[in-house]
C-alpha atoms as a PDB file:
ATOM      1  CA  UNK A   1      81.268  91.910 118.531  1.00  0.00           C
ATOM      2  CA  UNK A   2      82.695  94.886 120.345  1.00  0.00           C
ATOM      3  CA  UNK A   3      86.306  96.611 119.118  1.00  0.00           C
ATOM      4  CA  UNK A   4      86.849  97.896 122.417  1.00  0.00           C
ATOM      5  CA  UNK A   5      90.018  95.466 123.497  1.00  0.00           C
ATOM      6  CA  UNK A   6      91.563  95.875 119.800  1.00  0.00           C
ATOM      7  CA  UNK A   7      94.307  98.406 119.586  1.00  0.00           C
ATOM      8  CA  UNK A   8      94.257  98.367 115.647  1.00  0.00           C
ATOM      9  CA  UNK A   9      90.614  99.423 115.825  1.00  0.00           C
ATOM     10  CA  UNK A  10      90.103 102.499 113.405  1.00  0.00           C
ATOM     11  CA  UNK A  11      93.299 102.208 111.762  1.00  0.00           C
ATOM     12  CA  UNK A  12      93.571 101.657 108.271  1.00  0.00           C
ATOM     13  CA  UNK A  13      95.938  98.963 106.557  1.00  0.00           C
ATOM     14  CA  UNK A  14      96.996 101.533 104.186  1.00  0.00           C
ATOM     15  CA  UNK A  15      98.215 103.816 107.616  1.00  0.00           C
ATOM     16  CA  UNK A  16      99.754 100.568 108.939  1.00  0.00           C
ATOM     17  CA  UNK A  17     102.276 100.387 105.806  1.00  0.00           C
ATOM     18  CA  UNK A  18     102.921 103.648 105.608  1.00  0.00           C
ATOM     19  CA  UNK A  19     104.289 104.412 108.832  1.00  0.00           C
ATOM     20  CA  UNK A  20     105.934 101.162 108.971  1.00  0.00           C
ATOM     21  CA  UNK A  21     107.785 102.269 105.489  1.00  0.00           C
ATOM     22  CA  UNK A  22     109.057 105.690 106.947  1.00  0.00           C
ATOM     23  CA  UNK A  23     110.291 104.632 110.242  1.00  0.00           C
ATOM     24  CA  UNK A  24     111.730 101.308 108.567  1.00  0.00           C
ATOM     25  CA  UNK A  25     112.466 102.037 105.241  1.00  0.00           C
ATOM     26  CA  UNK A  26     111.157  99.247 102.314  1.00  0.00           C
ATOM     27  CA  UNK A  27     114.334  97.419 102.798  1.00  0.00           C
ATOM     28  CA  UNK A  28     114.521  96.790 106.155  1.00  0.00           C
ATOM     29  CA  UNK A  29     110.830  96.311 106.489  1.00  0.00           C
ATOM     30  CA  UNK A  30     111.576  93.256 104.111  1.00  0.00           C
ATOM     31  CA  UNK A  31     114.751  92.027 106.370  1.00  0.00           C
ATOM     32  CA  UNK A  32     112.356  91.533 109.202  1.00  0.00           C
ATOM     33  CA  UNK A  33     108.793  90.368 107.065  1.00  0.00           C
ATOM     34  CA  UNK A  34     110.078  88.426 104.757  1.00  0.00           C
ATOM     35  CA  UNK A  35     107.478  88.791 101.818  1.00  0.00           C
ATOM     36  CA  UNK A  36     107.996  89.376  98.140  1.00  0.00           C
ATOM     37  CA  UNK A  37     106.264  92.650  97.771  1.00  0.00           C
ATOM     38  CA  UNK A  38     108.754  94.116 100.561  1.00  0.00           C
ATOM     39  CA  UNK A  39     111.756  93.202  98.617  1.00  0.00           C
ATOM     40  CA  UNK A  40     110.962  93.223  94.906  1.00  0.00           C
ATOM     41  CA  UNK A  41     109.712  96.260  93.479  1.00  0.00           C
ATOM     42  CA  UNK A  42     107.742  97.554  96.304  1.00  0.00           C
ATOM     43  CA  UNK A  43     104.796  99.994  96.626  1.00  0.00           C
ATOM     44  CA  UNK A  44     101.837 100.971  99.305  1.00  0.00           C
ATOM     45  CA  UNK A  45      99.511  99.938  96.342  1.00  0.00           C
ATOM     46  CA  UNK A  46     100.978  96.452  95.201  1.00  0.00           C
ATOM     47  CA  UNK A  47     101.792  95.706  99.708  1.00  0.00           C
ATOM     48  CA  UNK A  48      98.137  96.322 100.291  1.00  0.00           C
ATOM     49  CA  UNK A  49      96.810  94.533  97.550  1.00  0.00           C
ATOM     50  CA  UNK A  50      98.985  91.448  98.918  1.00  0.00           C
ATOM     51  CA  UNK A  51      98.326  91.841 102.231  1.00  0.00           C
ATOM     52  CA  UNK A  52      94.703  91.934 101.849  1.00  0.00           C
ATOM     53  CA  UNK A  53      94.632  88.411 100.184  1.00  0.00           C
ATOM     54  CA  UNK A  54      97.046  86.704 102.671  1.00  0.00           C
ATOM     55  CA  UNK A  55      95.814  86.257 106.578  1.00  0.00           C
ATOM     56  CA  UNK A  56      99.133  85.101 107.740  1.00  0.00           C
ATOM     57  CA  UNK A  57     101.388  87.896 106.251  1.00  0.00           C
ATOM     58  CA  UNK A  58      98.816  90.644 107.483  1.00  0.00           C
ATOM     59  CA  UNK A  59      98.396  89.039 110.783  1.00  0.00           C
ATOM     60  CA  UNK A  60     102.914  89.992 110.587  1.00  0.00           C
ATOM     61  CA  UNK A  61     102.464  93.204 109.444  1.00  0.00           C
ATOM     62  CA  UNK A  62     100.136  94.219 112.017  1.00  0.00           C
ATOM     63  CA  UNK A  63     102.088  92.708 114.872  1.00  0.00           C
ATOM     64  CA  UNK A  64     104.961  94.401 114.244  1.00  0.00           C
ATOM     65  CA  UNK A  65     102.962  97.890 113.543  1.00  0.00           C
ATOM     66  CA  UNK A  66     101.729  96.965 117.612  1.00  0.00           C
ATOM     67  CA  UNK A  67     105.357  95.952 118.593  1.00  0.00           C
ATOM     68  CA  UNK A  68     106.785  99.565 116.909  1.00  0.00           C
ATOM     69  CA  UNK A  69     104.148 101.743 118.671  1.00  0.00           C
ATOM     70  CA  UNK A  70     104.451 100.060 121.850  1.00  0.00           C
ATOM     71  CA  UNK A  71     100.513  98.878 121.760  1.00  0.00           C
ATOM     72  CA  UNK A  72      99.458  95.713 123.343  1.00  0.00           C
ATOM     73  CA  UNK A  73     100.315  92.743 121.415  1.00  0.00           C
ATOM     74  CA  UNK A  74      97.535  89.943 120.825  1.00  0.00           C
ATOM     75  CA  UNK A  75      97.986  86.620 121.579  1.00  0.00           C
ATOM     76  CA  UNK A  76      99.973  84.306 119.294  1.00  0.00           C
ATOM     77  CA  UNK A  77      97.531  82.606 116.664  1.00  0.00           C
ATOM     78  CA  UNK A  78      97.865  79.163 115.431  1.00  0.00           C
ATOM     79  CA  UNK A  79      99.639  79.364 112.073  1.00  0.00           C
ATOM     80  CA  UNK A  80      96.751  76.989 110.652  1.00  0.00           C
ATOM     81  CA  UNK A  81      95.043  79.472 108.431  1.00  0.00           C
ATOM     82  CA  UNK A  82      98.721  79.522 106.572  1.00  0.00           C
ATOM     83  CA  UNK A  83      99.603  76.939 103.660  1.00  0.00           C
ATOM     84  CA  UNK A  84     102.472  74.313 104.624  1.00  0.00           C
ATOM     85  CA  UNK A  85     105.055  73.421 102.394  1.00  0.00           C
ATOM     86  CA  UNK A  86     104.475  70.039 100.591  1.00  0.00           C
ATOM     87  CA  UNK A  87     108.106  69.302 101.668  1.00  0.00           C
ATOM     88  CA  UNK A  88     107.606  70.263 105.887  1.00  0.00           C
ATOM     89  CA  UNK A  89     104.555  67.890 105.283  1.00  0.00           C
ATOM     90  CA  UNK A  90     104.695  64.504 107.134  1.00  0.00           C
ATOM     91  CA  UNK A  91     104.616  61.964 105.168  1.00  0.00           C
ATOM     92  CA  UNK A  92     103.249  58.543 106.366  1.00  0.00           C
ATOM     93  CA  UNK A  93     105.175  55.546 104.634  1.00  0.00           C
ATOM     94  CA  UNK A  94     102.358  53.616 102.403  1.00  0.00           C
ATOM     95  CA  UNK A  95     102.348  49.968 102.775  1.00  0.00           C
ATOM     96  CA  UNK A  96     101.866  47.527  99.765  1.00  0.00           C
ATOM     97  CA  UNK A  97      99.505  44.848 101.057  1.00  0.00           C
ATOM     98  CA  UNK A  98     100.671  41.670  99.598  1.00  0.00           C
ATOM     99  CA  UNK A  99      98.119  39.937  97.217  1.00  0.00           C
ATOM    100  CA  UNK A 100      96.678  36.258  98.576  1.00  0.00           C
ATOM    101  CA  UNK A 101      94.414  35.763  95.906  1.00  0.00           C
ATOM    102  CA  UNK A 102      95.983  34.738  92.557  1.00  0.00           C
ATOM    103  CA  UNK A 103      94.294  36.521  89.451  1.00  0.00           C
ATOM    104  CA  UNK A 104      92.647  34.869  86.922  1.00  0.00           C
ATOM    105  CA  UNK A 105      91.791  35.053  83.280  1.00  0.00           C
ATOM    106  CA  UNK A 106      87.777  34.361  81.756  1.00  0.00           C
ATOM    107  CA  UNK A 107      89.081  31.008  81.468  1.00  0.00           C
ATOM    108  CA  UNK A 108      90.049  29.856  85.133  1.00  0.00           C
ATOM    109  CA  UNK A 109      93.772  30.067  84.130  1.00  0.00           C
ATOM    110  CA  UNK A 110      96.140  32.084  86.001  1.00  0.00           C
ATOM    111  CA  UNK A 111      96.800  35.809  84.142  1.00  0.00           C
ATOM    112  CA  UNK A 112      99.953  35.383  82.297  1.00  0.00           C
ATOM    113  CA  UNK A 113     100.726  32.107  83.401  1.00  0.00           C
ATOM    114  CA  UNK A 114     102.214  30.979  79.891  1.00  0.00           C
ATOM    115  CA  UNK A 115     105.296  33.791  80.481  1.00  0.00           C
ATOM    116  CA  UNK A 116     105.866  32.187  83.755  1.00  0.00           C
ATOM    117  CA  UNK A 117     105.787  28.133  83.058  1.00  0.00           C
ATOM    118  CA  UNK A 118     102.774  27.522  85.501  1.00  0.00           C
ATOM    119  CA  UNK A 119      99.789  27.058  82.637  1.00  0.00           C
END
């Protein structure tokens, strides 16, 4: 596969942050990617270290290192590599299916048909 078409080709992660920290500064780096290891105790080490585990947060970083330098953007992905919330989940209503068959002890008589007057 040829690099040719891909602007960040050659450019290190560790680059990326770094001049996205000193023209942005940590804090407002984490006002516009909102990630945890912008905001809380922050660091080159501890960012890249995130960012290398996590496809979707990288995939912001580097968009917005494009955007800044004025370097073609790529087209939008499909957020499917990224977890969804169990909440934003749809959830499809289960049905009960009603029993027809009656259940029945070793003996032929109805389960706990003594509690309910039918043995």
């Amino acid at each position: 596969m040829t690099q040719a078409n891909n602007p960040l080709h050659g450019i290190k992660l560790e680059t990326i942050v770094t001049e996205l920290v000193e023209k942005y500064g940590w804090e407002e780096l984490a006002s516009r990617i909102n990630i945890m290891c912008f905001k809380e105790n922050p660091s080159v080490k501890s960012s890249l270290k995130f960012l290398r585990k996590t496809p979707w947060a990288r995939d912001k970083v580097e968009y917005l290192y494009l955007k800044a330098n004025k370097l073609p953007l790529p087209p939008p992905k499909d957020d499917s590599r990224r977890p969804v919330a169990p909440h934003a989940a749809a959830k499809k209503p289960q049905t009960v299916k009603a029993q027809t068959k009656k259940s029945t002890d070793t003996s032929g008589k109805p389960v706990n048909a003594d509690i309910w007057g039918n043995g």
